[in-house]
N, C-alpha and C. Protein backbone atom coordinates (compact mmCIF):
# COMPACT_ATOMS: atom_id res chain seq x y z
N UNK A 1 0.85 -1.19 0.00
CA UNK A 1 0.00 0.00 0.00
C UNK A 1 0.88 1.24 0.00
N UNK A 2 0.71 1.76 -0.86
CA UNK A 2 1.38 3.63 -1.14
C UNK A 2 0.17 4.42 -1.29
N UNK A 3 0.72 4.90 -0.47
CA UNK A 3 -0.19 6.31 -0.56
C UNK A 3 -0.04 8.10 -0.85
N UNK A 4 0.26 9.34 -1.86
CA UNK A 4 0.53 10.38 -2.08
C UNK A 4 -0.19 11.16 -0.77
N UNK A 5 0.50 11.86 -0.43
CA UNK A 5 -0.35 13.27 0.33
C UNK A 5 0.29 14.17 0.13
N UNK A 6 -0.77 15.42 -0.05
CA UNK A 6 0.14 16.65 -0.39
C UNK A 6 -0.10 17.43 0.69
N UNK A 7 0.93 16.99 1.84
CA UNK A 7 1.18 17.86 3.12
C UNK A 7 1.02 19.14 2.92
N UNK A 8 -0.23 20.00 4.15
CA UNK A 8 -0.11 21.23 4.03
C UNK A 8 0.96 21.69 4.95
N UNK A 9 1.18 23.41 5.18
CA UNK A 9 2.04 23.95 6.09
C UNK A 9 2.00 23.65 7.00
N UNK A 10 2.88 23.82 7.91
CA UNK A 10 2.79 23.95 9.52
C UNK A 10 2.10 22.33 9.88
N UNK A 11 2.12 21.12 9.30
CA UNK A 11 1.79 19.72 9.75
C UNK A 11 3.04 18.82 10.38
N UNK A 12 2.83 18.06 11.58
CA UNK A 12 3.87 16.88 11.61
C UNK A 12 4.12 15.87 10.44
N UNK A 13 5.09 15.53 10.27
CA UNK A 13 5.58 14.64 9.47
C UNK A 13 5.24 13.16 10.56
N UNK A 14 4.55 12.95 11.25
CA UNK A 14 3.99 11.95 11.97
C UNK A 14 2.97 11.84 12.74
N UNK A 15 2.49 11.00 13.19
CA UNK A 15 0.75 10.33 13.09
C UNK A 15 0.47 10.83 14.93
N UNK A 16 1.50 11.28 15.66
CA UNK A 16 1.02 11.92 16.52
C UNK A 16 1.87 12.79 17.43
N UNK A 17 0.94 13.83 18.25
CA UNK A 17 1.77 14.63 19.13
C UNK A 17 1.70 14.95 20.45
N UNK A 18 2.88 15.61 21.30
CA UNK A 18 2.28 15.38 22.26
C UNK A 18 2.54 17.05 23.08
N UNK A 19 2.69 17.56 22.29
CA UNK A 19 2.52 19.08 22.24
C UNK A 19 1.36 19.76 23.33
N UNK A 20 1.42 20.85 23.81
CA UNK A 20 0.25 21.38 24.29
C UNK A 20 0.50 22.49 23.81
N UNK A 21 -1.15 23.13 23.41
CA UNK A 21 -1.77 22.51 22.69
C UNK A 21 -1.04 21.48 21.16
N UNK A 22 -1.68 20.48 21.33
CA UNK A 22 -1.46 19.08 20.09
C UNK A 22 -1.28 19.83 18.63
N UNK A 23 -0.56 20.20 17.90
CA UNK A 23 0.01 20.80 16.15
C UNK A 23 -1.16 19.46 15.25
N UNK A 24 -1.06 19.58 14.08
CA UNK A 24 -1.58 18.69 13.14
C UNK A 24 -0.42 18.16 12.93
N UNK A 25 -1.38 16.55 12.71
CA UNK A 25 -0.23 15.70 12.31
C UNK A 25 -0.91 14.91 10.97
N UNK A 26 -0.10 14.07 10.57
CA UNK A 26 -0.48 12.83 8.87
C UNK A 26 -1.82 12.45 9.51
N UNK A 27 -2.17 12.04 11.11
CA UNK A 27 -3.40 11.55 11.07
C UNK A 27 -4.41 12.45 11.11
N UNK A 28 -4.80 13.37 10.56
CA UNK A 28 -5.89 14.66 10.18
C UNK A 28 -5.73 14.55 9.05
N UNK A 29 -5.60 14.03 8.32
CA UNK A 29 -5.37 13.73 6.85
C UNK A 29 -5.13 12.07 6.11
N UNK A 30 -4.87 11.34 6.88
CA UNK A 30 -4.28 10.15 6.19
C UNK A 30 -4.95 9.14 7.37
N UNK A 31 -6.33 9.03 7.02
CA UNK A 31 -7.00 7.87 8.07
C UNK A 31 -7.06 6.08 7.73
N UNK A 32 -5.61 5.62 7.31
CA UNK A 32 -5.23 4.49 7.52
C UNK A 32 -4.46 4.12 8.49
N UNK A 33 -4.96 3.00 8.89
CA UNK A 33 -4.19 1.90 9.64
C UNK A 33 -2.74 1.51 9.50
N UNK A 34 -1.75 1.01 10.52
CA UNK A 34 -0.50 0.28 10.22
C UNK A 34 0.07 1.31 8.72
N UNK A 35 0.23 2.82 8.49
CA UNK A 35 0.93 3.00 7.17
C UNK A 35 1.66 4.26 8.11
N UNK A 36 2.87 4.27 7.43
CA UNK A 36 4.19 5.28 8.32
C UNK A 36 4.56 5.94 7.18
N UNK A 37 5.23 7.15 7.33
CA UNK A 37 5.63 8.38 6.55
C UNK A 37 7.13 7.50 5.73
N UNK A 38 7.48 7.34 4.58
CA UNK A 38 8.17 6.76 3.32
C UNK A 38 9.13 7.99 3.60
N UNK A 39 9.95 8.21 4.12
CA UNK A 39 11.22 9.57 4.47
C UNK A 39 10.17 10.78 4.79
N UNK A 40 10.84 11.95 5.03
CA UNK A 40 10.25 13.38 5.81
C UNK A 40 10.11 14.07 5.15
N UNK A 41 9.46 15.28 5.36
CA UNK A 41 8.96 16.62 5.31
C UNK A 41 8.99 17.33 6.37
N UNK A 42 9.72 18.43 6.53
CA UNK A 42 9.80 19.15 7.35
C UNK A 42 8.45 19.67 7.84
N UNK A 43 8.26 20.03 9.05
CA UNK A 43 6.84 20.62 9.82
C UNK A 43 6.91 22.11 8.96
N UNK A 44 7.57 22.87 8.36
CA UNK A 44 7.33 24.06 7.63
C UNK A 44 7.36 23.76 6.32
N UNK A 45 7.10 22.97 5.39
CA UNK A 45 7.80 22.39 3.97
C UNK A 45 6.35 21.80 3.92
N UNK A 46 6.09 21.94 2.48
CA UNK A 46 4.82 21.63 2.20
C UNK A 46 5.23 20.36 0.93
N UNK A 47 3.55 19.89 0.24
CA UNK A 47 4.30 18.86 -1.03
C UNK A 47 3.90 17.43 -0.43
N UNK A 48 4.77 16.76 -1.70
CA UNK A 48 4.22 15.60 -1.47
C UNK A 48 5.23 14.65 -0.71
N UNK A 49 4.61 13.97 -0.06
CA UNK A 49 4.70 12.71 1.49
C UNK A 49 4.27 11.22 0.82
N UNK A 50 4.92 10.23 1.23
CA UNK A 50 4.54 9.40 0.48
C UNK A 50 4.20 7.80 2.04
N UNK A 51 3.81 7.86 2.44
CA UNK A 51 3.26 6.73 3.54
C UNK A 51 2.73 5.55 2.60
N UNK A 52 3.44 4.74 3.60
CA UNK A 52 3.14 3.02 3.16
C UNK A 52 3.18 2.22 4.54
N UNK A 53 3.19 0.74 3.86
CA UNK A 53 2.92 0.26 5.36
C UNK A 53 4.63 -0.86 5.45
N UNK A 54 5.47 0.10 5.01
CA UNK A 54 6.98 -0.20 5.10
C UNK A 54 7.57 -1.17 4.76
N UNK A 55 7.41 -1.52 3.47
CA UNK A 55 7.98 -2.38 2.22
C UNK A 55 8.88 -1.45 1.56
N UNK A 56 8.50 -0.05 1.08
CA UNK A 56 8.68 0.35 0.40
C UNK A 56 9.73 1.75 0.85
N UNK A 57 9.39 1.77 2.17
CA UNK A 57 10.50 3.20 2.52
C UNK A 57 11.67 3.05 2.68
N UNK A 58 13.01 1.90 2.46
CA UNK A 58 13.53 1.76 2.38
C UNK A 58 14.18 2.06 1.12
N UNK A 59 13.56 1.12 -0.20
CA UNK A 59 13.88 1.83 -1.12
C UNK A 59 13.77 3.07 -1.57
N UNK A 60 13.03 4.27 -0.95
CA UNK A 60 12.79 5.29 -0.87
C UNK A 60 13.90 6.12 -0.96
N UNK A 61 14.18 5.53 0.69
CA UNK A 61 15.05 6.95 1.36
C UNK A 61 16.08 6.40 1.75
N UNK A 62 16.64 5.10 1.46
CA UNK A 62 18.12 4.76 1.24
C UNK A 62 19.27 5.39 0.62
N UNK A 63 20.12 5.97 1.16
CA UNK A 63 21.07 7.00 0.19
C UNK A 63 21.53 6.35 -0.92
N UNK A 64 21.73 4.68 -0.79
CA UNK A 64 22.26 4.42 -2.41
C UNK A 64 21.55 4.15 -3.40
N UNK A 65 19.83 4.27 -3.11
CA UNK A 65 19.62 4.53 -4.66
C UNK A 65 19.37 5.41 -5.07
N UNK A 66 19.82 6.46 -4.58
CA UNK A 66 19.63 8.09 -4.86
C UNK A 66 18.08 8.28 -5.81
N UNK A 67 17.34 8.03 -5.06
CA UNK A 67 15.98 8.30 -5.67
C UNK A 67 16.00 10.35 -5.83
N UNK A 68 15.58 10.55 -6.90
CA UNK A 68 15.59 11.94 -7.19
C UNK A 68 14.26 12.65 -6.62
N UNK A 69 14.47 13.50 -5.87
CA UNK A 69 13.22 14.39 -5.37
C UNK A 69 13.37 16.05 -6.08
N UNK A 70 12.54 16.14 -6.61
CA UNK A 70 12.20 17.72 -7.08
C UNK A 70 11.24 18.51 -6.12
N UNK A 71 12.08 19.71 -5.99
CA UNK A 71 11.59 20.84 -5.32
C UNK A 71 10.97 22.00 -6.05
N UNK A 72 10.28 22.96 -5.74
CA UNK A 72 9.86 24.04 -5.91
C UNK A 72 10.24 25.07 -4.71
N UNK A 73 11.09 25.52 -4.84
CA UNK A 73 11.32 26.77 -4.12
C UNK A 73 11.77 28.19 -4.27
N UNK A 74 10.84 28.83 -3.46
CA UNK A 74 10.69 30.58 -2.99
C UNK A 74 11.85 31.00 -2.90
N UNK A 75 12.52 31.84 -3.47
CA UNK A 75 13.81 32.34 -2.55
C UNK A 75 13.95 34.07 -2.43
N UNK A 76 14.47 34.03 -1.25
CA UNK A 76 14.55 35.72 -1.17
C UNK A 76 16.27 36.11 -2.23
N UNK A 77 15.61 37.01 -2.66
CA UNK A 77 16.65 37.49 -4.00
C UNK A 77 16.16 37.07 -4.95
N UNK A 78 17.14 37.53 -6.26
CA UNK A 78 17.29 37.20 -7.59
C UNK A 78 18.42 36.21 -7.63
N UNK A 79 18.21 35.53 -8.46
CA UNK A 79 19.71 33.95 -8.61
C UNK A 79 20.77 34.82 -9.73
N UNK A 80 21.27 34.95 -9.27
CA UNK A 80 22.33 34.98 -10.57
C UNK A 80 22.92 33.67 -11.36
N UNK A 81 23.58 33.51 -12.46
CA UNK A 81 23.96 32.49 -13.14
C UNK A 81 25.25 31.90 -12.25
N UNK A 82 25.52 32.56 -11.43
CA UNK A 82 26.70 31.91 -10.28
C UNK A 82 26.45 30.72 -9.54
N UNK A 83 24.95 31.92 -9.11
CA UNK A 83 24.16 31.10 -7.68
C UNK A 83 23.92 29.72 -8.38
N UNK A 84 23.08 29.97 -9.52
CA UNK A 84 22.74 28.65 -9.89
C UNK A 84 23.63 27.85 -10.30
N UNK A 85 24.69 27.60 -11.09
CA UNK A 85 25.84 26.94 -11.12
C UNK A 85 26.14 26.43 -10.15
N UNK A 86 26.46 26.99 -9.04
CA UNK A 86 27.00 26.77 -7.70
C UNK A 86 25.76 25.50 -7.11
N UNK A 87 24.79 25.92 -7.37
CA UNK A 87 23.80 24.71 -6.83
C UNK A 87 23.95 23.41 -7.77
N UNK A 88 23.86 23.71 -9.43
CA UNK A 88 23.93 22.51 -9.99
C UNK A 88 25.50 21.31 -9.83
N UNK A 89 26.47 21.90 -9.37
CA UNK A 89 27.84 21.46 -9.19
C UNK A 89 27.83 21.05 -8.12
N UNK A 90 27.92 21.53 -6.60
CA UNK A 90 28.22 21.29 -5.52
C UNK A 90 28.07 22.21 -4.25
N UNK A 91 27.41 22.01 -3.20
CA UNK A 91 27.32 23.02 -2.43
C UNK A 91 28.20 22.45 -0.98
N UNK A 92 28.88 23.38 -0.35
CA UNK A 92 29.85 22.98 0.67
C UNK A 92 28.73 23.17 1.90
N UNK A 93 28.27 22.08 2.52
CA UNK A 93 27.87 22.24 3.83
C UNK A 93 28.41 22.24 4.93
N UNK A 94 27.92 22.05 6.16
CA UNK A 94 28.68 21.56 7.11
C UNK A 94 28.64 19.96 7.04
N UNK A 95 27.93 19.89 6.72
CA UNK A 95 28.32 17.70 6.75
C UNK A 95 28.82 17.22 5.47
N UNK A 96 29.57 17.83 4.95
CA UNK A 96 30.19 17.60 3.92
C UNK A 96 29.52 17.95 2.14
N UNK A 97 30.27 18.40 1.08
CA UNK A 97 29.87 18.83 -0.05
C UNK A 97 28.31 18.13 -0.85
N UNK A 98 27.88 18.72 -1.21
CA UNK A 98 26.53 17.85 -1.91
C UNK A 98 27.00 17.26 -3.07
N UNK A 99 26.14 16.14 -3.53
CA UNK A 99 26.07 15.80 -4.99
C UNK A 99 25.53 17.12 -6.02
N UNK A 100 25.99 16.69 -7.26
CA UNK A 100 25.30 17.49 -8.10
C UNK A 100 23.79 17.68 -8.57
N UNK A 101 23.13 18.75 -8.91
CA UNK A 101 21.46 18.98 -8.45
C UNK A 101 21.42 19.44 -9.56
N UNK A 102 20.12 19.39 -10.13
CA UNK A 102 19.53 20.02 -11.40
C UNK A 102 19.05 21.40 -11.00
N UNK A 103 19.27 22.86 -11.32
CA UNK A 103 18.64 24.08 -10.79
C UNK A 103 18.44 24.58 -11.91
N UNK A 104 16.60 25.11 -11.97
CA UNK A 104 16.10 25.70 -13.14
C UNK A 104 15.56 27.32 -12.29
N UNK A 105 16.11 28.37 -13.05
CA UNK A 105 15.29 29.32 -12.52
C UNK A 105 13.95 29.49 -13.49
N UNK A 106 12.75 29.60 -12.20
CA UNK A 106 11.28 29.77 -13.25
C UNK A 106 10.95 31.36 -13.65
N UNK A 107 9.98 31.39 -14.34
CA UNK A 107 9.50 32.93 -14.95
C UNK A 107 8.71 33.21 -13.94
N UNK A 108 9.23 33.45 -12.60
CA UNK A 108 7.65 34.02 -11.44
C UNK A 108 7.41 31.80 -11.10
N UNK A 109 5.73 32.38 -10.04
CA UNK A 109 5.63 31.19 -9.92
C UNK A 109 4.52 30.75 -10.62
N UNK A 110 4.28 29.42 -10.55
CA UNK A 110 3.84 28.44 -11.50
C UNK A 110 2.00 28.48 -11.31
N UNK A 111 1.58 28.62 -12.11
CA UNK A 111 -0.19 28.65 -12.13
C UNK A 111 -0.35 28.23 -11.30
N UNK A 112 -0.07 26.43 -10.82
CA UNK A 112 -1.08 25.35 -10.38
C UNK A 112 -0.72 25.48 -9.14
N UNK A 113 0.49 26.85 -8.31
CA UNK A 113 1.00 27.30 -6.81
C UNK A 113 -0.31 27.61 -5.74
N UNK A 114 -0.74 27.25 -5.11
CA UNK A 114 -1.79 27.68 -4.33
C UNK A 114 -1.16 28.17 -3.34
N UNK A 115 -1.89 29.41 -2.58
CA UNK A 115 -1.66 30.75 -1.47
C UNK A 115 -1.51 29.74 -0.38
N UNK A 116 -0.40 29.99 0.16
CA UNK A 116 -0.03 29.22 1.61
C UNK A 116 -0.49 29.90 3.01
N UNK A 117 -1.00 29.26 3.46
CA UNK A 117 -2.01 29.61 4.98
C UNK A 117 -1.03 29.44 6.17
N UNK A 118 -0.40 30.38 6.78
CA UNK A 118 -0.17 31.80 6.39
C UNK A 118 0.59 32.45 5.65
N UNK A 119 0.39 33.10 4.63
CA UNK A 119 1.63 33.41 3.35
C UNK A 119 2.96 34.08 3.61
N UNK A 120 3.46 33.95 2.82
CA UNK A 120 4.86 34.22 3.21
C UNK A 120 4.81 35.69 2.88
N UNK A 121 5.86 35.94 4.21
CA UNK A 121 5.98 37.42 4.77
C UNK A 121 6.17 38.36 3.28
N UNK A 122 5.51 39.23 2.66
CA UNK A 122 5.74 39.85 1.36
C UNK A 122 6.65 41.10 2.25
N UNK A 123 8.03 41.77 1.45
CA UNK A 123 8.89 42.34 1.54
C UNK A 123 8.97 43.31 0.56
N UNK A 124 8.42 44.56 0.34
CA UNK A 124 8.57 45.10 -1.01
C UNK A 124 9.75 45.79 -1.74
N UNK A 125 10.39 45.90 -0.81
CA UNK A 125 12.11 46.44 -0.86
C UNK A 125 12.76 45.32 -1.51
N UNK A 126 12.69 43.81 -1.38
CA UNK A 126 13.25 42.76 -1.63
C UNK A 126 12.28 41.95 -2.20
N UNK A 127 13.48 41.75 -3.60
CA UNK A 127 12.69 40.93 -4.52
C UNK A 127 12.81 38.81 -4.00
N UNK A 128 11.95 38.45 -4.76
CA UNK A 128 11.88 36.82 -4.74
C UNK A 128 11.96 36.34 -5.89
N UNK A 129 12.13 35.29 -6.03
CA UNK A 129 12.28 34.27 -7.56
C UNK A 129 11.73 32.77 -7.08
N UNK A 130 11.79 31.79 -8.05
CA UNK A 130 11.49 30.61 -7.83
C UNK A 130 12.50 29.62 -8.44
N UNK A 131 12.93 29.10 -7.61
CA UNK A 131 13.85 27.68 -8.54
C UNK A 131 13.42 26.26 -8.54
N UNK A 132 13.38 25.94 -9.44
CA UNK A 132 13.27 24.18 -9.27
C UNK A 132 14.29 23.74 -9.19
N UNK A 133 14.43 22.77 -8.02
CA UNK A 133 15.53 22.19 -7.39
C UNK A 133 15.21 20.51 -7.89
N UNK A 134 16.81 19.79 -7.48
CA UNK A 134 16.40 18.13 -8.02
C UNK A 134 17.25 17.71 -7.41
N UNK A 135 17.57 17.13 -6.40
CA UNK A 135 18.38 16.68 -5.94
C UNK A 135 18.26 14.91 -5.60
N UNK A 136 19.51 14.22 -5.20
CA UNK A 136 19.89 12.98 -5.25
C UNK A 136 19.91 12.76 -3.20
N UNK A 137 19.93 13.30 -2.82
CA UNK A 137 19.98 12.97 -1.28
C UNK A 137 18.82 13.11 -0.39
N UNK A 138 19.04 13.26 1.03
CA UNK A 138 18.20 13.51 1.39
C UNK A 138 18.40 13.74 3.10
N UNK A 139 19.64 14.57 3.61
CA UNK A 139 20.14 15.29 4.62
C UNK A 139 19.12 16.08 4.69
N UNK A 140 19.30 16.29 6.32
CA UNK A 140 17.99 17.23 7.15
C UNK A 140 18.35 18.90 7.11
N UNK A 141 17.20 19.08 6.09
CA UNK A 141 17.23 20.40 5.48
C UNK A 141 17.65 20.80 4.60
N UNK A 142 17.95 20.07 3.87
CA UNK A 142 19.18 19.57 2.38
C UNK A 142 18.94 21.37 1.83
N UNK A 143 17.70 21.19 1.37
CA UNK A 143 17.32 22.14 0.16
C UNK A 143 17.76 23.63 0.75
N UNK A 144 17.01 23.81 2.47
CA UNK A 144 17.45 25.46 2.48
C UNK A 144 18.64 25.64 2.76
N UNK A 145 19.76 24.36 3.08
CA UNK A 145 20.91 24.92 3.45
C UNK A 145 21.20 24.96 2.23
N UNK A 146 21.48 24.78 1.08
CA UNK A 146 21.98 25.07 0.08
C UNK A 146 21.76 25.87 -0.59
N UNK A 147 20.31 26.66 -0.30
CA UNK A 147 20.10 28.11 -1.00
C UNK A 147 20.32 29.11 -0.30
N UNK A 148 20.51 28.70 1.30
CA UNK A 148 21.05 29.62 2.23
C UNK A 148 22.69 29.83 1.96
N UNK A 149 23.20 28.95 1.57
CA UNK A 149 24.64 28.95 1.61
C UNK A 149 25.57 29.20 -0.06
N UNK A 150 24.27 29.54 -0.87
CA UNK A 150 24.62 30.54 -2.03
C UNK A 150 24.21 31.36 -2.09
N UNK A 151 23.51 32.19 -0.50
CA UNK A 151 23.09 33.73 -0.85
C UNK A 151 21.89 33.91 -1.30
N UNK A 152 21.05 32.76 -0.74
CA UNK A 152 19.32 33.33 -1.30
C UNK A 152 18.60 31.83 -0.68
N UNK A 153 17.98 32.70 0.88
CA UNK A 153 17.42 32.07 2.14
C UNK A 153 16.13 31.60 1.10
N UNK A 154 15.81 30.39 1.81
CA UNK A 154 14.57 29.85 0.99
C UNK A 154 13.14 30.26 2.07
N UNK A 155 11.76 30.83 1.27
CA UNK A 155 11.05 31.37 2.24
C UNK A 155 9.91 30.56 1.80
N UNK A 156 9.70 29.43 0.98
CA UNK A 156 8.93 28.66 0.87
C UNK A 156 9.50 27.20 0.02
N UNK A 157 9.20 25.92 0.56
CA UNK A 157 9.77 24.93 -0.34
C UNK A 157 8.41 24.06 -0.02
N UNK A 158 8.34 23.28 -1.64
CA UNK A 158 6.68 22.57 -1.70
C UNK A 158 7.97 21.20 -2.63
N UNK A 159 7.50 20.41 -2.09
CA UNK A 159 8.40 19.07 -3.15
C UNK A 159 7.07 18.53 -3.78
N UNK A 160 7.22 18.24 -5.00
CA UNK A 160 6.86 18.05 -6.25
C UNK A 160 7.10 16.77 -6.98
N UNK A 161 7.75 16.43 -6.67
CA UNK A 161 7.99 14.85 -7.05
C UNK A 161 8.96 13.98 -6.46
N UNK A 162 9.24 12.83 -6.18
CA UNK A 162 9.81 11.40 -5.99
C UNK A 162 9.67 10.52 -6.72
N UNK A 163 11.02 10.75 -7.36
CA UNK A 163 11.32 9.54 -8.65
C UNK A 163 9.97 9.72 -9.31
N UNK A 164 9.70 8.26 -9.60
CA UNK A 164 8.41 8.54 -10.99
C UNK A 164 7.07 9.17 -10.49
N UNK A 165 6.78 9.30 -8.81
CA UNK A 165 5.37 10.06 -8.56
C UNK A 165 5.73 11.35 -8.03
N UNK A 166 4.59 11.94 -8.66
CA UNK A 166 4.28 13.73 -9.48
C UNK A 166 3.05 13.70 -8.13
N UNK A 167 3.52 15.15 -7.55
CA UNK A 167 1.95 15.64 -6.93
C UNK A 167 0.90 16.22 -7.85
N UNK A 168 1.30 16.21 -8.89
CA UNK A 168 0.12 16.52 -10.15
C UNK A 168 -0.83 17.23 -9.70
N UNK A 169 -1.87 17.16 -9.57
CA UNK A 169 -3.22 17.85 -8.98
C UNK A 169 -4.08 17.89 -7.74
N UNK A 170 -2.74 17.18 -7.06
CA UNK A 170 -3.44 17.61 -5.65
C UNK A 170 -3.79 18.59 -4.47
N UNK A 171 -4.48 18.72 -4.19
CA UNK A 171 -4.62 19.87 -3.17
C UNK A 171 -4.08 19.96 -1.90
N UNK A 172 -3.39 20.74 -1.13
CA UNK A 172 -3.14 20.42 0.13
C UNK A 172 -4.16 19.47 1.04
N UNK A 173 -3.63 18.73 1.62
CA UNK A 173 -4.27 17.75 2.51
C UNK A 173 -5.17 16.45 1.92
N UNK A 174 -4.88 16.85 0.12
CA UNK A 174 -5.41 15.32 -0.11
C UNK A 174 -4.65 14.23 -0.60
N UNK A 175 -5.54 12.66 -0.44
CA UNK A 175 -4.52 11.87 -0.81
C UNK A 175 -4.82 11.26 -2.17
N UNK A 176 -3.85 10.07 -2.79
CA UNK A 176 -4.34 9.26 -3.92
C UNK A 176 -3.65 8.16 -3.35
N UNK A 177 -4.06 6.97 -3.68
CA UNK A 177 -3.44 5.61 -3.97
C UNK A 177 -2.53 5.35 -5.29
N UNK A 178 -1.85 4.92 -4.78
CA UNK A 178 -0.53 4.75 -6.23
C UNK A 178 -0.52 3.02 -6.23
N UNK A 179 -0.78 2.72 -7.49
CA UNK A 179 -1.56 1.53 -8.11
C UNK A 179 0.01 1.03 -8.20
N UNK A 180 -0.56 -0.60 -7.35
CA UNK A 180 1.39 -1.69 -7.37
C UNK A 180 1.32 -1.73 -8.66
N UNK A 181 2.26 -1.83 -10.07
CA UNK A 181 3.38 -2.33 -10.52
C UNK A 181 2.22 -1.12 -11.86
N UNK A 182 1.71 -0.08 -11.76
CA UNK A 182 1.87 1.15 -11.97
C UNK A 182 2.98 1.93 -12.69
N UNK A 183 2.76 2.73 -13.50
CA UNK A 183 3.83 4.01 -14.03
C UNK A 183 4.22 4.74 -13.03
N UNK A 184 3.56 4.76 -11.51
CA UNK A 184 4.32 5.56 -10.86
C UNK A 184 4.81 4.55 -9.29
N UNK A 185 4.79 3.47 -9.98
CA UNK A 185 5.19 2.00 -8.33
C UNK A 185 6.55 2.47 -8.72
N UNK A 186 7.21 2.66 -7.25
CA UNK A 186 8.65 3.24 -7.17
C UNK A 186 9.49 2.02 -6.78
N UNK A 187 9.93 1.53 -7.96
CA UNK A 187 10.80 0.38 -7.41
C UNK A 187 12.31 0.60 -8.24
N UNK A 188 13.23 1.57 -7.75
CA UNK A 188 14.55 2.27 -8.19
C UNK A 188 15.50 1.26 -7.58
N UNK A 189 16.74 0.92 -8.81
CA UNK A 189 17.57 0.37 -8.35
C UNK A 189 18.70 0.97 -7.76
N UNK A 190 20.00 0.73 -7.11
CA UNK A 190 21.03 1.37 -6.77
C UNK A 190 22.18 2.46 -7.94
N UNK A 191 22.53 2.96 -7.59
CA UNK A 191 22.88 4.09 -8.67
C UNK A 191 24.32 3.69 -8.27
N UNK A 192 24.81 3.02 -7.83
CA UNK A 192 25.98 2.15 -7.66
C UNK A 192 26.24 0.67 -8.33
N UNK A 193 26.42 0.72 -9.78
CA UNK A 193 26.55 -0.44 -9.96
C UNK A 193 27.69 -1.38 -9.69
N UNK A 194 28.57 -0.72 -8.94
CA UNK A 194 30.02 -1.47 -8.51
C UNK A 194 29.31 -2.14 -7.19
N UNK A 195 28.19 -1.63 -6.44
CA UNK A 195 27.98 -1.92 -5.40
C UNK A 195 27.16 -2.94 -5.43
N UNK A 196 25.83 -3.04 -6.39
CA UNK A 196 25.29 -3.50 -6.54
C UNK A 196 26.23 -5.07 -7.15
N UNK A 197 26.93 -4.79 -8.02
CA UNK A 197 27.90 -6.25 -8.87
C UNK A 197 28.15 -7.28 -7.41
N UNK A 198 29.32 -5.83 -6.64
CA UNK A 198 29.64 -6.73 -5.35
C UNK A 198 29.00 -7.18 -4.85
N UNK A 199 27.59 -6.82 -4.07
CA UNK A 199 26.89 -7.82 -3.60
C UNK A 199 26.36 -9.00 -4.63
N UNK A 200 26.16 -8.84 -5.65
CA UNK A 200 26.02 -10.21 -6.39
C UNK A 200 26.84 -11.24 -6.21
N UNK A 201 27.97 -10.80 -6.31
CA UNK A 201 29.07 -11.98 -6.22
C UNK A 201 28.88 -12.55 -4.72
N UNK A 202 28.94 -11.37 -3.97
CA UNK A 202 29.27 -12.20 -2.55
C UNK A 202 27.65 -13.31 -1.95
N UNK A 203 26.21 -13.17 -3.00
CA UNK A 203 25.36 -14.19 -2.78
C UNK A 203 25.28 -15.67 -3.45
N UNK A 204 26.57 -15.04 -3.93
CA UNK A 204 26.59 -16.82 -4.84
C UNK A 204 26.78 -18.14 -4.21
């Protein structure tokens, strides 16, 4: 069982809390049984979440099969052709350099963007842009440290896809079922084929 949700703002990335007063969590939205969050979303990060009942989050969010996640993100500033370079090559973090990322700057943002509850702080002195981001990992906070650390703080990020499933037309807080062996059943192999060979040999 897979399931899409397109997490709204300000939600837990898990089924409960113990907060006072209690935040929203996946279960105000995702009323199945036995199914757990397939890797994270930050509690400020909107987009799509992918819950199963844990067959499948492994191959997910395993670093070696570098499953590709696309972003949509806000950024305060204009990108220059630096900034973006600098993202598609390598960004120096503190836990060490990133892989290389696909960065598209967009024309403004995208039609199918819906107004975020509560919207982001408008600045009229300071301009914004939008980039589509693509990255191969999946370190905690990946995306804003890397637009923070080329000079353009991220003030909204919505993820948009995982490997072959697209949040396509969903609305915040709804879900779809993703049909087994499907155009969008995520079954990615290792992006290591030296790694993958070696373990062959060593099951013989």
């Amino acid at each position: 069982m897979l399931v899409a949700l397109n997490k709204p703002f300000n939600v837990l990335c898990q089924f409960t809390d113990r907060s006072v007063p209690p935040r929203r969590t996946l279960a105000d939205f995702v009323g199945l049984p036995d199914v757990y969050p397939a890797g994270r979303l930050d509690y400020d990060s909107e987009g799509l979440l992918l819950t199963d009942d844990g067959r499948l989050a492994q191959r997910l969010t395993d670093p070696r099969f570098k499953v590709e996640k696309t972003y949509l993100v806000q950024v305060e500033g204009e990108p220059t052709d630096a900034q973006l370079a600098q993202l598609r090559k390598s960004v120096l973090l503190n836990d060490g350099p990133t892989l290389p990322a696909q960065a598209t700057l967009l024309d403004g943002a995208p039609q199918w963007l819906w107004p975020r509850d509560p919207p982001v702080r408008f600045r009229k002195s300071v301009p914004d842009a939008y980039v589509e981001l693509t990255i191969r990992e999946g370190r905690n906070r990946q995306v804003r440290r890397m637009t923070a650390a080329v000079g353009l703080p991220t003030l909204r990020l919505i993820r948009v896809r995982i490997g072959h499933i697209a949040l396509d037309d969903l609305k915040p807080g709804q879900i779809r079922n993703i049909e087994e062996g499907g155009p969008e059943w995520p079954l990615p192999e290792p992006r290591d084929p030296g790694r993958a060979k070696r373990k062959g040999r060593a099951s013989k």
